[in-house]
C-alpha atoms as a PDB file:
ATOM      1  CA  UNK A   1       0.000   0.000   0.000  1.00  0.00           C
ATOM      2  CA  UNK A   2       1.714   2.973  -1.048  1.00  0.00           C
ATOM      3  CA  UNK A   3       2.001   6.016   1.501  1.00  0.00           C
ATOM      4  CA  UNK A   4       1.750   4.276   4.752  1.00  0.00           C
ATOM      5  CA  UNK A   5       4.021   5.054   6.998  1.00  0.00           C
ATOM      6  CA  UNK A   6       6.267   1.982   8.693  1.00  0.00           C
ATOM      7  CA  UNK A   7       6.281   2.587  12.819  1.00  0.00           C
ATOM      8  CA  UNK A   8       9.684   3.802  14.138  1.00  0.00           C
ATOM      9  CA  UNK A   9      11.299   4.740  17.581  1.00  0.00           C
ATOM     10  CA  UNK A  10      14.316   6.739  18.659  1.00  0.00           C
ATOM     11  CA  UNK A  11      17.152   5.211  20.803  1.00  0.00           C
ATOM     12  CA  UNK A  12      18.106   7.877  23.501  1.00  0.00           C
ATOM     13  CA  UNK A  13      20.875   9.307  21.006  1.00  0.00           C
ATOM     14  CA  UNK A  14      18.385  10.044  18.226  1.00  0.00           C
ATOM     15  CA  UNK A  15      18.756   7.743  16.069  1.00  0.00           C
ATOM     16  CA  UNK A  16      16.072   6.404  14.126  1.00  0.00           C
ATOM     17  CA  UNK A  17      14.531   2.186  14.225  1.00  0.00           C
ATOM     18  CA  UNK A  18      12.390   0.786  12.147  1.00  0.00           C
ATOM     19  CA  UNK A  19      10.078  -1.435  14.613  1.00  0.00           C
ATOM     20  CA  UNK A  20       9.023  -3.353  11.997  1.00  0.00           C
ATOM     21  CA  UNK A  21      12.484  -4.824  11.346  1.00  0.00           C
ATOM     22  CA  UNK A  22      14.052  -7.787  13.460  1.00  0.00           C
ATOM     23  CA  UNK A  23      14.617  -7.095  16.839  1.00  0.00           C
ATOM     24  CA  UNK A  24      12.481  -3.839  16.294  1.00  0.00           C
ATOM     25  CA  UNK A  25       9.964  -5.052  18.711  1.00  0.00           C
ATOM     26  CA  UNK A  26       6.376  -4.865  17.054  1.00  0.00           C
ATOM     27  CA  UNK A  27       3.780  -5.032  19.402  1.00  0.00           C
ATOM     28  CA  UNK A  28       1.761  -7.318  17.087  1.00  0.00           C
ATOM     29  CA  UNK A  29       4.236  -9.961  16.978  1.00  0.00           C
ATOM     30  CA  UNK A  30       5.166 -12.478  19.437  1.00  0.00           C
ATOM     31  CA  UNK A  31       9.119 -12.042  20.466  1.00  0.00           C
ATOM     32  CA  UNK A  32      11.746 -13.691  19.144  1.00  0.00           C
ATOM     33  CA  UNK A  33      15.038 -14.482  21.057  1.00  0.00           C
ATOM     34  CA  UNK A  34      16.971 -12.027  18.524  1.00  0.00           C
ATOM     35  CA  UNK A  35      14.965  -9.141  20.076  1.00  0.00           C
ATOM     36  CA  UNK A  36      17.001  -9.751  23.415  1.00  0.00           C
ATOM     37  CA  UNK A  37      20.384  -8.751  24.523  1.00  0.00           C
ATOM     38  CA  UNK A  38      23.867  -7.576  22.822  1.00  0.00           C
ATOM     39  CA  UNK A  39      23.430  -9.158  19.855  1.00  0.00           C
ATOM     40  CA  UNK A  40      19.845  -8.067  19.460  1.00  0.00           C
ATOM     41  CA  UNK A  41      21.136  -4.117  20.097  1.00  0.00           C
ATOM     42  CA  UNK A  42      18.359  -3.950  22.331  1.00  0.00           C
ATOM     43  CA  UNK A  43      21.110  -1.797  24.942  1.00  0.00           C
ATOM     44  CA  UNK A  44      20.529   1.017  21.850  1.00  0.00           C
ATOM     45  CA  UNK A  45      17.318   1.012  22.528  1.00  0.00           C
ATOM     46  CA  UNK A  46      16.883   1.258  26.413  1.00  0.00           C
ATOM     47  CA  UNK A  47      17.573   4.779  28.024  1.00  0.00           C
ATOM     48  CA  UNK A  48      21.061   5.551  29.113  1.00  0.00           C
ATOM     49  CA  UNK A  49      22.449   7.274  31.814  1.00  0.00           C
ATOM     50  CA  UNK A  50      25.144  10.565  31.725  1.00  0.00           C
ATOM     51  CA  UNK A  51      27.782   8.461  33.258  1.00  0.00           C
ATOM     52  CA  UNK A  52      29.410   4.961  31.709  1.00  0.00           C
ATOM     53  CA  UNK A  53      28.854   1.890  34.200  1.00  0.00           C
ATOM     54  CA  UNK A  54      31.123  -0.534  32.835  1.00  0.00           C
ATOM     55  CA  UNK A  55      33.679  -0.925  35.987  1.00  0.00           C
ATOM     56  CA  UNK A  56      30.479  -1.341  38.075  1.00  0.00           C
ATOM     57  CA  UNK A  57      29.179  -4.435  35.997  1.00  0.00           C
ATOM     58  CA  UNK A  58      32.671  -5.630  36.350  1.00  0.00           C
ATOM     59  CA  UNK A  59      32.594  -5.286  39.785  1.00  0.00           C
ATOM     60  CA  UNK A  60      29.006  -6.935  39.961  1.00  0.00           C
ATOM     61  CA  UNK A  61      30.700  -9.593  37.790  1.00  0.00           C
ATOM     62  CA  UNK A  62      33.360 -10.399  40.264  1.00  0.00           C
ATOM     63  CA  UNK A  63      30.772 -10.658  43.085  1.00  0.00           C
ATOM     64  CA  UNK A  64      28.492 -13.314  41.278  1.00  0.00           C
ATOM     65  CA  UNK A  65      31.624 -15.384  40.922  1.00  0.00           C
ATOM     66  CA  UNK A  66      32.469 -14.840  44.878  1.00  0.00           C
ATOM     67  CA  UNK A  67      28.402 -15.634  45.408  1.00  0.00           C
ATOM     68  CA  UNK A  68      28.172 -18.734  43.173  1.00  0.00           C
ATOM     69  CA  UNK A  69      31.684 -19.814  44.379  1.00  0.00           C
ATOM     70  CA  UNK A  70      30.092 -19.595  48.058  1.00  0.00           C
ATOM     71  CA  UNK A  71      27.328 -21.160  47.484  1.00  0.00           C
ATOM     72  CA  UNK A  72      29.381 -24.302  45.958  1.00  0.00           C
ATOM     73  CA  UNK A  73      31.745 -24.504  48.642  1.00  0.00           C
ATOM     74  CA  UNK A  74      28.944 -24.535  51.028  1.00  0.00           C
ATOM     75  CA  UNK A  75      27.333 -27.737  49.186  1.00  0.00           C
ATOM     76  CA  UNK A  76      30.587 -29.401  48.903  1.00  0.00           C
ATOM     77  CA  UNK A  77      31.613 -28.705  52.468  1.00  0.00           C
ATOM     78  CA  UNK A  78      29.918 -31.769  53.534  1.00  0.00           C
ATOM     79  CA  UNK A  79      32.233 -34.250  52.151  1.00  0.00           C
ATOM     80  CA  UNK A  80      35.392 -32.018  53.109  1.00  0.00           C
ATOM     81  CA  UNK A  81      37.919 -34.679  54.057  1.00  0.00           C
ATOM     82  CA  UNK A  82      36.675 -37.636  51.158  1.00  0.00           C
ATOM     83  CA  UNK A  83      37.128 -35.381  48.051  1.00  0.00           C
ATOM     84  CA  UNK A  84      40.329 -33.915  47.641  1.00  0.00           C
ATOM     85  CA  UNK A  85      40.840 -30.442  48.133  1.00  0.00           C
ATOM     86  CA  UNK A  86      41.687 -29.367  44.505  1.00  0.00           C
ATOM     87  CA  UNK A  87      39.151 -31.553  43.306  1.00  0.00           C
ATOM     88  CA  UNK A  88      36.930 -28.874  45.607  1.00  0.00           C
ATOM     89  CA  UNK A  89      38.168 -25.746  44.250  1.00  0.00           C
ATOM     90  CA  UNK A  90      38.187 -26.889  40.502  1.00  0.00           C
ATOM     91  CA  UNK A  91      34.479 -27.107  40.892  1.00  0.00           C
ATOM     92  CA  UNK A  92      34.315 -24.213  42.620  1.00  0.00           C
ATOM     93  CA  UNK A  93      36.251 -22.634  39.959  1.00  0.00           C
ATOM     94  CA  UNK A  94      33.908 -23.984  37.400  1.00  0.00           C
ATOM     95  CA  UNK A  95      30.696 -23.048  39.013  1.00  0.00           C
ATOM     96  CA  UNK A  96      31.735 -19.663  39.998  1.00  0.00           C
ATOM     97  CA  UNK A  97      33.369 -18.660  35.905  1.00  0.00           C
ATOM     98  CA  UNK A  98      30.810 -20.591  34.471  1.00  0.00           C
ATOM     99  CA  UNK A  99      27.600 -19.366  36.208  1.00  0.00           C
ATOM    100  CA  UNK A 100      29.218 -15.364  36.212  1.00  0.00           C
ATOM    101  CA  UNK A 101      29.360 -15.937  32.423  1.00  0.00           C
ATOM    102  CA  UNK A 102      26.285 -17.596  31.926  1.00  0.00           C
ATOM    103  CA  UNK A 103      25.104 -14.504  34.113  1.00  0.00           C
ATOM    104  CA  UNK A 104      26.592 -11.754  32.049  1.00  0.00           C
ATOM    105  CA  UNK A 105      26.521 -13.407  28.353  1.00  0.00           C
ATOM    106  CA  UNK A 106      24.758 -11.242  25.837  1.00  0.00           C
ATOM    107  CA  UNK A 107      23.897  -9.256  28.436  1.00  0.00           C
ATOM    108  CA  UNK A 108      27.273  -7.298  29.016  1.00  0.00           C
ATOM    109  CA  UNK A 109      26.002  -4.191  27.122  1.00  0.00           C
ATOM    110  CA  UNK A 110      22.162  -4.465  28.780  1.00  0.00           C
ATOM    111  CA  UNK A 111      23.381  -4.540  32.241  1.00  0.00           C
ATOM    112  CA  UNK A 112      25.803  -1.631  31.503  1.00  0.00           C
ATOM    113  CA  UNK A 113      22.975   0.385  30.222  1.00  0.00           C
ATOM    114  CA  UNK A 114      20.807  -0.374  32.870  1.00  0.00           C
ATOM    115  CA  UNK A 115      23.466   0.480  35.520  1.00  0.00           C
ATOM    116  CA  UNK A 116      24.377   4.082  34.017  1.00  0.00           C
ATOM    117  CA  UNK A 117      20.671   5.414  34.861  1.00  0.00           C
ATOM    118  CA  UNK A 118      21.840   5.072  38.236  1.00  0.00           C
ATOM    119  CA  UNK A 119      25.906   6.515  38.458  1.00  0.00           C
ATOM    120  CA  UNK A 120      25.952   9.439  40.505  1.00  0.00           C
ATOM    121  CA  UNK A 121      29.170  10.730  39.210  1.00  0.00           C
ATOM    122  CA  UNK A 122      30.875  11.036  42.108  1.00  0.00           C
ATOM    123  CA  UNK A 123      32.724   7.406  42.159  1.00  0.00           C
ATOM    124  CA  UNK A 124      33.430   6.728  45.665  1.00  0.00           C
ATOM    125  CA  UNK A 125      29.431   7.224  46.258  1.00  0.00           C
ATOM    126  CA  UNK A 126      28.521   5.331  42.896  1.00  0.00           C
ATOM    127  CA  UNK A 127      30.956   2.348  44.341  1.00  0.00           C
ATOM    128  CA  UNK A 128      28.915   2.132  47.868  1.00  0.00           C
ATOM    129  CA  UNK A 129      25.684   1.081  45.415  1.00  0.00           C
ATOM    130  CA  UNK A 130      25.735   0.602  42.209  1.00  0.00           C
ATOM    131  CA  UNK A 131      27.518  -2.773  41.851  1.00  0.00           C
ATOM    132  CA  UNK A 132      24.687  -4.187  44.070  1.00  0.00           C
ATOM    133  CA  UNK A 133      22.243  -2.391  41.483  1.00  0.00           C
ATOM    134  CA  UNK A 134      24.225  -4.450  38.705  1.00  0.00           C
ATOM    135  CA  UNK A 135      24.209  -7.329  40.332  1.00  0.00           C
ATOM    136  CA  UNK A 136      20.058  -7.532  41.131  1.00  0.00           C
ATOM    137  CA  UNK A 137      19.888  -6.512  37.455  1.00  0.00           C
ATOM    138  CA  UNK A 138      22.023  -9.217  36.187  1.00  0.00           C
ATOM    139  CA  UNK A 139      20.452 -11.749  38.019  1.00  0.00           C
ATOM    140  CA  UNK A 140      16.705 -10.793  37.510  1.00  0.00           C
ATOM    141  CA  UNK A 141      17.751 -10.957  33.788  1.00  0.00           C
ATOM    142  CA  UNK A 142      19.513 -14.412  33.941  1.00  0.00           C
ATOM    143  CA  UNK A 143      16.142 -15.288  34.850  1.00  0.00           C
ATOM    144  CA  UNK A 144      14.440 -13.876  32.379  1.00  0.00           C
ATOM    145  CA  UNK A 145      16.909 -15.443  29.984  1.00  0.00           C
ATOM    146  CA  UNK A 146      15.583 -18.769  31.434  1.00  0.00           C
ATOM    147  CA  UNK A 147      12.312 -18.080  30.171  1.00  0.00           C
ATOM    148  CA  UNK A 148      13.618 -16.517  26.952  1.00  0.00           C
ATOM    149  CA  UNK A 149      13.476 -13.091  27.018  1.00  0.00           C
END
């Protein structure tokens, strides 16, 4: 049909999406995994803060791998004494790296986003929160990467 107009959106730097195109989001369609995460571009479409978060997501990174590393020492702590000890830490090792990456995969660029909404600008106040901000985020969508989305 000639003269109708295709919907579009701007990303918070102006520039211009078709929403009809892949990962455009079109409210009549149902999603598709390409509409989610890095790859998808869907961080140049979410709102961005003045300030960069990278180091905080970083930061956030490095405490999911203390987290899941302390949550698989605790489960193998029971048979401390009949496995040997750097049979222990490899899997701690792997659960920690793996489940931080699973974590933080495709969603680098999301999460750092997300997280610059929030920076303050003054670091040493930004440090005191914003990693835990990162870290929720992450989380909440490594859940929602569960489910697909």
């Amino acid at each position: 049909m000639a003269g109708t107009a295709r919907p579009q959106s701007s990303d918070s730097w102006g520039k211009t999406h078709d929403m009809t195109s892949p990962g455009g989001g079109d409210a009549g369609k149902a999603p598709s995994p390409t509409e989610y995460g890095d790859r998808a571009g869907e961080y140049l479409r979410m709102q961005r803060g003045k300030y960069r978060a990278s180091i905080y997501v970083l930061l956030a990174f490095v405490g999911q791998a203390a987290i899941l590393w302390g949550i698989a020492a605790a489960v193998l702590s029971p048979l401390q004494g009949r496995l040997p000890e750097s049979i222990s830490i490899a899997a701690c090792l792997i659960v920690a790296v793996g489940g931080a990456l699973w974590t933080f995969w495709d969603r680098w660029k999301v999460n750092e986003a997300f997280s610059s909404r929030y920076c303050s600008g003054l670091t040493n106040l930004t440090l005191l929160y914003l990693p835990a901000v990162s870290l929720i985020y992450a989380n909440y969508r490594g859940v929602r990467k569960l489910a697909g989305r």
